[in-house]
C-alpha atoms as a PDB file:
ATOM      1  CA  UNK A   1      -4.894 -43.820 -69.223  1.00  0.00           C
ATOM      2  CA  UNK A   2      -3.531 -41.192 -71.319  1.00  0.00           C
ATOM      3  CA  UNK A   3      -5.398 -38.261 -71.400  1.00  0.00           C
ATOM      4  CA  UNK A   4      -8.731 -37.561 -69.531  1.00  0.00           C
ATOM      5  CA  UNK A   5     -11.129 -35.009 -69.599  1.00  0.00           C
ATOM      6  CA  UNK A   6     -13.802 -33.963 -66.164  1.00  0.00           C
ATOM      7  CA  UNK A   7     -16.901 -32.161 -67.201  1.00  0.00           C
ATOM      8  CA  UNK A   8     -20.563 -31.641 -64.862  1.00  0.00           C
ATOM      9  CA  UNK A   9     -23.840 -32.455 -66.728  1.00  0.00           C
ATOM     10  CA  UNK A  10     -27.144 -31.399 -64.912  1.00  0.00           C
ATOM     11  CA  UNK A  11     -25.453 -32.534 -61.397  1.00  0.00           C
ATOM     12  CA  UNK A  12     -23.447 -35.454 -62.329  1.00  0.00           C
ATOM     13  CA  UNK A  13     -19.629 -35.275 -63.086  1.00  0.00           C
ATOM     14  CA  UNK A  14     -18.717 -37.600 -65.796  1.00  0.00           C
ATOM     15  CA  UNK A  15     -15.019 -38.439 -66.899  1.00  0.00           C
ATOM     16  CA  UNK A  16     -14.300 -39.131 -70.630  1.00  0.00           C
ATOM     17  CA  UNK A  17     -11.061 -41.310 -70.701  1.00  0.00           C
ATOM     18  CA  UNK A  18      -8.498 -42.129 -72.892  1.00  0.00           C
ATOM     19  CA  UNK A  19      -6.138 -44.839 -73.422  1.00  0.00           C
ATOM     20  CA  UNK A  20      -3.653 -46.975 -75.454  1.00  0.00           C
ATOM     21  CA  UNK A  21      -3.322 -50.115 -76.764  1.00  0.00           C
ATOM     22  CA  UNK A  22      -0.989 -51.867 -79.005  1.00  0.00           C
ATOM     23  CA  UNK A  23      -4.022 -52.036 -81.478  1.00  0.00           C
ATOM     24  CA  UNK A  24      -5.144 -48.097 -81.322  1.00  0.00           C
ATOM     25  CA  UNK A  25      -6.792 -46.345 -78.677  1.00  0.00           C
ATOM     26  CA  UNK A  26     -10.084 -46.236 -76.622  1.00  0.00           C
ATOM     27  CA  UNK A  27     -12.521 -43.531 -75.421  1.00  0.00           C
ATOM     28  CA  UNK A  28     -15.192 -44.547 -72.650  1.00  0.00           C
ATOM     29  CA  UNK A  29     -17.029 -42.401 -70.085  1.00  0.00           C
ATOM     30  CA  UNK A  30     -17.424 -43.008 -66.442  1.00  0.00           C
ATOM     31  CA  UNK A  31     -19.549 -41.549 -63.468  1.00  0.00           C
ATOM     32  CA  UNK A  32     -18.550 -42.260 -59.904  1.00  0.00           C
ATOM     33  CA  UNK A  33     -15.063 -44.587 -61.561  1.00  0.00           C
ATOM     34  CA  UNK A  34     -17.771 -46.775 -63.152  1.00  0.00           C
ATOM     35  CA  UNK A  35     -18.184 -47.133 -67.053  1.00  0.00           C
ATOM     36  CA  UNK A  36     -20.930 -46.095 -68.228  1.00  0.00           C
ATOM     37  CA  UNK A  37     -20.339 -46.281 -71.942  1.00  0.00           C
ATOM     38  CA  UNK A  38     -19.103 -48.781 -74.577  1.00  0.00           C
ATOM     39  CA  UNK A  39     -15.389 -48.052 -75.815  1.00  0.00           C
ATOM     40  CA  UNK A  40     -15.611 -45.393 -78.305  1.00  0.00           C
ATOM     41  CA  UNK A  41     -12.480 -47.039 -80.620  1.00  0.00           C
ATOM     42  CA  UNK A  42      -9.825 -46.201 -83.563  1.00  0.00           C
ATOM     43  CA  UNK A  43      -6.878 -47.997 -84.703  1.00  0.00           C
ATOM     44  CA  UNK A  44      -3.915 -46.468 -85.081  1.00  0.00           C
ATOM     45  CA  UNK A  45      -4.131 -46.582 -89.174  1.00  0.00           C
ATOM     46  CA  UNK A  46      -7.185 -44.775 -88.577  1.00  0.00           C
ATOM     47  CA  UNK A  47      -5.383 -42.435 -86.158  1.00  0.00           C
ATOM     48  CA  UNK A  48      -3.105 -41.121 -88.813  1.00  0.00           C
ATOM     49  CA  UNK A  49      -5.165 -41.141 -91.974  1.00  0.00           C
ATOM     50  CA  UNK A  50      -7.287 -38.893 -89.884  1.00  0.00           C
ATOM     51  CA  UNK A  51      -4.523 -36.265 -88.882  1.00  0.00           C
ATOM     52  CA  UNK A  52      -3.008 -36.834 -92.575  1.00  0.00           C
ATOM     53  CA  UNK A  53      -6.241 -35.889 -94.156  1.00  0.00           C
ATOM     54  CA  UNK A  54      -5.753 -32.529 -92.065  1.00  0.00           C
ATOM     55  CA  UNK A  55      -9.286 -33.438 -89.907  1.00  0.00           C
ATOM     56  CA  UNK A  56      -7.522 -33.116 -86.527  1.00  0.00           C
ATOM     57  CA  UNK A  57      -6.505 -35.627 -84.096  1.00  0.00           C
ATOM     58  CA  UNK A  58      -8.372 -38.770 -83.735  1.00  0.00           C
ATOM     59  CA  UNK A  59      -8.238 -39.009 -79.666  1.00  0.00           C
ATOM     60  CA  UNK A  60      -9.740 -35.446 -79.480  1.00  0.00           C
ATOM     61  CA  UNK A  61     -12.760 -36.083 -81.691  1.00  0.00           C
ATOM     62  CA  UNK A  62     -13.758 -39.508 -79.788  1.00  0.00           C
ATOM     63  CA  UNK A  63     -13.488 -37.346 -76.693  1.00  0.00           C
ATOM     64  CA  UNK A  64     -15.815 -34.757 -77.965  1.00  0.00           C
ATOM     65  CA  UNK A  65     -17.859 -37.330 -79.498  1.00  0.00           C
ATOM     66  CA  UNK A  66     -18.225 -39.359 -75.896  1.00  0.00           C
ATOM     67  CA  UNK A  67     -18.611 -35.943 -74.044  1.00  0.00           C
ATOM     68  CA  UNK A  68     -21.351 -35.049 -76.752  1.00  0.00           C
ATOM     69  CA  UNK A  69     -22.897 -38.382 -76.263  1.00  0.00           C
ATOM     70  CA  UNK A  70     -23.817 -37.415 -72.852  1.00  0.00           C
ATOM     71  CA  UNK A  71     -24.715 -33.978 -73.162  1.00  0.00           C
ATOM     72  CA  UNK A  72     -27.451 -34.776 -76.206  1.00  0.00           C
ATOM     73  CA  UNK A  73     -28.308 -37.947 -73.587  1.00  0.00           C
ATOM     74  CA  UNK A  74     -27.535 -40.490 -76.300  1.00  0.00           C
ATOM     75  CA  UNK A  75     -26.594 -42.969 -74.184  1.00  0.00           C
ATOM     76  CA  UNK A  76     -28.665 -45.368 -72.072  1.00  0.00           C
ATOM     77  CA  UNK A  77     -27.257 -45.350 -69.360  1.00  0.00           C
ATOM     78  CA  UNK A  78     -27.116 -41.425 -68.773  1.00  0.00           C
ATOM     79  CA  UNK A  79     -31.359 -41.990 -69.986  1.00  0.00           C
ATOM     80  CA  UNK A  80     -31.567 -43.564 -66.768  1.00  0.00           C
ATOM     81  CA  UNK A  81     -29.972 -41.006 -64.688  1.00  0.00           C
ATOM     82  CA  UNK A  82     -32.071 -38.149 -66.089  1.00  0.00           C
ATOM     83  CA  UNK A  83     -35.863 -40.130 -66.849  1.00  0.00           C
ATOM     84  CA  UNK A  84     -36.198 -43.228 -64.238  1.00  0.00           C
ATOM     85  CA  UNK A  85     -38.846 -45.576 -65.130  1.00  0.00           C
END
């Protein structure tokens, strides 16, 4: 893991993580160490067109992107946390 980022959401602490590969990087969120979120992915040619093209850095918008994802309750398994069947 390179970079991570801690942030509370109505109770639950969530960490949005990520790391390196040889092909590019990854972005996934976990609660309580488990994932609870599909890779959020972009490959190193897509790293740099995206800093070249003067839109930021590529790691930073999957992280807001993952953190957003949770907030807005996009994802199903935060659904579940927040309106139980």
């Amino acid at each position: 893991m390179l970079k991570d980022k801690t942030f509370t959401y109505r109770g639950h602490t969530f960490q949005v993580r990520a790391s390196l590969s040889e092909k590019g990087w990854a972005v996934q969120v976990y609660e309580n160490e488990r994932p609870i979120s599909p890779p959020y992915k972009a490959t190193h040619e897509t790293a740099t067109n995206f800093a070249t093209a003067g839109w930021g850095h590529t790691v930073e918008a999957l992280m807001r992107t993952a953190q957003s994802d949770v907030e807005e309750e996009h994802l199903p398994e935060v659904k579940k946390f927040f309106h139980p069947k």
